[in-house]
Protein backbone atom coordinates (compact mmCIF):
# COMPACT_ATOMS: atom_id res chain seq x y z
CA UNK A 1 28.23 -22.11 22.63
CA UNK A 2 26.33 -18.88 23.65
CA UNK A 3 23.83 -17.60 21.25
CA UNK A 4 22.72 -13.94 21.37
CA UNK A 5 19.24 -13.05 22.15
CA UNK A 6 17.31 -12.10 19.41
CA UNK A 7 15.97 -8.18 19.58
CA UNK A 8 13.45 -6.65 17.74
CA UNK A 9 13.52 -3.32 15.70
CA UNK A 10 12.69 -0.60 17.93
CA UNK A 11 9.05 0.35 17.00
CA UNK A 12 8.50 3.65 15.09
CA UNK A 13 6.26 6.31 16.95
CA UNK A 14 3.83 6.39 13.23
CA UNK A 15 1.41 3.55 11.88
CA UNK A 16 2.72 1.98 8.87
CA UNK A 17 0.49 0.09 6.61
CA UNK A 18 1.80 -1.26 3.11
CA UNK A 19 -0.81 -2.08 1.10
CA UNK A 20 -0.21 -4.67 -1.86
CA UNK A 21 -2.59 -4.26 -4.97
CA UNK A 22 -4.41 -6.44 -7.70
CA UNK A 23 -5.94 -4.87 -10.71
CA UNK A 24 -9.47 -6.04 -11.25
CA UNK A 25 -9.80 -8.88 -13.92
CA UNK A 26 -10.47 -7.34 -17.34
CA UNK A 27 -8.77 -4.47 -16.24
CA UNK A 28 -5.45 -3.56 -18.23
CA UNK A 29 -2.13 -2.51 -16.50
CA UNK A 30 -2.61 1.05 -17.91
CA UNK A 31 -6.01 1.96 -17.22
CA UNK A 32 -5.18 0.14 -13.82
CA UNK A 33 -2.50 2.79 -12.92
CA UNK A 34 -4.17 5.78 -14.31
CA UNK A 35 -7.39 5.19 -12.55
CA UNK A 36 -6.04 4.32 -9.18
CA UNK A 37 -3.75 7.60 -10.04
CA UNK A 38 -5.75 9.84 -11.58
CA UNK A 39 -9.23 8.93 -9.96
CA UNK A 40 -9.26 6.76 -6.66
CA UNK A 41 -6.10 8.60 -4.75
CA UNK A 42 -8.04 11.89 -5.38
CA UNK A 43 -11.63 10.88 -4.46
CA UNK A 44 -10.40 9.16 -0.87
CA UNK A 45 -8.29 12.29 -0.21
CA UNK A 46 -11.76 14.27 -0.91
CA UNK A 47 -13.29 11.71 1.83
CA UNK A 48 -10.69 11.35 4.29
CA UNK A 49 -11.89 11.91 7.79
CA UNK A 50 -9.58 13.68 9.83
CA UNK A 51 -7.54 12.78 11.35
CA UNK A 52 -5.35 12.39 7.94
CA UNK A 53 -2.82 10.41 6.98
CA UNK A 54 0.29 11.87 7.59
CA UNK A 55 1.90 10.06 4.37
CA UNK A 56 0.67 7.97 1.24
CA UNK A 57 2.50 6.96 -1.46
CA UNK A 58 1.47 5.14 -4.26
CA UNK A 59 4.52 2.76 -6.62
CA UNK A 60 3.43 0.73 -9.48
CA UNK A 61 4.67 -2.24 -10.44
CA UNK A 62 7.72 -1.39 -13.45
CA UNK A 63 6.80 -4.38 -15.54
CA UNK A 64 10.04 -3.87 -17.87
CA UNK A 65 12.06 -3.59 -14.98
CA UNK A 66 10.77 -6.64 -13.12
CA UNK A 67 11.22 -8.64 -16.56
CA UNK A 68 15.11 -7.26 -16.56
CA UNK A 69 15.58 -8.12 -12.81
CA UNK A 70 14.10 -11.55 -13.92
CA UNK A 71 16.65 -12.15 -16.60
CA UNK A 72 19.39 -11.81 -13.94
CA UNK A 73 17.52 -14.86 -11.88
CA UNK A 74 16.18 -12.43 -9.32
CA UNK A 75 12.79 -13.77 -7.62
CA UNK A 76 10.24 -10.93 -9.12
CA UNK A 77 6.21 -10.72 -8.53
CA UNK A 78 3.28 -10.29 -11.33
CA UNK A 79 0.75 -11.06 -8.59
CA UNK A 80 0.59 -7.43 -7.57
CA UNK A 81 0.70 -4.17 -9.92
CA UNK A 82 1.06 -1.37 -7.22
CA UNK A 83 1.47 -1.37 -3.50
CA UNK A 84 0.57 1.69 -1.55
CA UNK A 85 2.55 3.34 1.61
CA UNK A 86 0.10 4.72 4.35
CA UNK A 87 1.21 6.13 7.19
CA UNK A 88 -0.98 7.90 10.43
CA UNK A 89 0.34 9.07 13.69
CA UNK A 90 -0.56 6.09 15.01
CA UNK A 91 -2.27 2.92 14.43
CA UNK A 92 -5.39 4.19 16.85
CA UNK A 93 -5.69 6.93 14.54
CA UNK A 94 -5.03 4.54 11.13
CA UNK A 95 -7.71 2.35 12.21
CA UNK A 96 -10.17 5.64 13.04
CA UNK A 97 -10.11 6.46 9.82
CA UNK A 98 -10.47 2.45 8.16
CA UNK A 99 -13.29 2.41 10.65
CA UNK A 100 -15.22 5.64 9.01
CA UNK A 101 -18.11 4.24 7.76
CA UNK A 102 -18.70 6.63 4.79
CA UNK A 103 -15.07 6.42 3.67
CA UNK A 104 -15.05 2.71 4.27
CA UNK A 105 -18.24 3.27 1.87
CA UNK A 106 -16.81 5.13 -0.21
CA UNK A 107 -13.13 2.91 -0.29
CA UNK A 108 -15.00 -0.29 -1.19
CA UNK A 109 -17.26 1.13 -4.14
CA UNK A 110 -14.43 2.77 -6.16
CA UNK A 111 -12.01 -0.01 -5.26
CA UNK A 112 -15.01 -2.34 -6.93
CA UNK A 113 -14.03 -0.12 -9.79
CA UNK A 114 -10.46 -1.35 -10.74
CA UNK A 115 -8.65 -3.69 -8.30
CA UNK A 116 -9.37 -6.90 -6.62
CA UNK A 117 -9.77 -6.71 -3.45
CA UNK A 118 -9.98 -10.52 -2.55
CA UNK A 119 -6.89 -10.06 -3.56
CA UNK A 120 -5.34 -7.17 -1.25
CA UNK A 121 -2.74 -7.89 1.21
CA UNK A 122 -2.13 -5.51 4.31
CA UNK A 123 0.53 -5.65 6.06
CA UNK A 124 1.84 -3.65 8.82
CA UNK A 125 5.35 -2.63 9.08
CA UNK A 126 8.39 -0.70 11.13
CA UNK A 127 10.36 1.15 9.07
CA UNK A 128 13.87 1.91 10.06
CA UNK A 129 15.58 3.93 8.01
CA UNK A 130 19.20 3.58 6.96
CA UNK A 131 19.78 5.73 4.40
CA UNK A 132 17.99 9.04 3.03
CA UNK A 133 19.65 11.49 0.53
């Protein structure tokens, strides 16, 4: 018997970087989400070199939700409590700006401030999109 050859997705002309975060130990959920909202997201964006991102979006982890999803046996995480969507034109111009050296500065300072980054997982993805209303 045959077996079809195995294709990948077709590769998406922007960078896409998902990037899974820890809050720093001693650090509650709460003052985990409003610092990285309120504080870090707005300080970077004041540092950014250009070229910008094109996209970034943060989502925190719904604790209720994830102990509801749970309940109906579904495999859920506590290991992370937000994961961030970054996006650049391309992954030349995503690593130009991970490369800055006084954003990179900057980055690793406030990120001292509430999550652990030992504890940070990149990870690059295509995105093909099925569905968008």
């Amino acid at each position: 018997m045959a077996t079809a050859a195995t294709t990948l997705p077709p590769k998406s002309e922007r960078a896409r970087l998902l990037v899974l975060v820890k809050r720093k130990a001693g650090t509650t959920k709460e003052e985990f989400c409003e610092y990285w909202w309120k504080q870090h997201s707005p300080t970077m964006f004041a540092h950014i070199p250009e070229p910008s991102f094109r996209r970034f979006d943060q989502m925190h982890v719904n604790d209720e939700i994830n102990a509801q999803l749970a309940k109906f046996g579904a495999k859920t995480t506590n290991q992370w409590d937000g994961i961030a969507l970054i996006e650049a034109a391309s992954w030349e111009e995503l690593f130009k700006i991970m490369n800055d050296t006084e954003y990179a500065k900057i980055r690793e300072e406030d990120e001292a401030r509430f999550a652990d980054r030992a504890e940070t997982l990149l990870i690059p993805v295509v995105n093909i999109n099925f569905l968008d209303n």
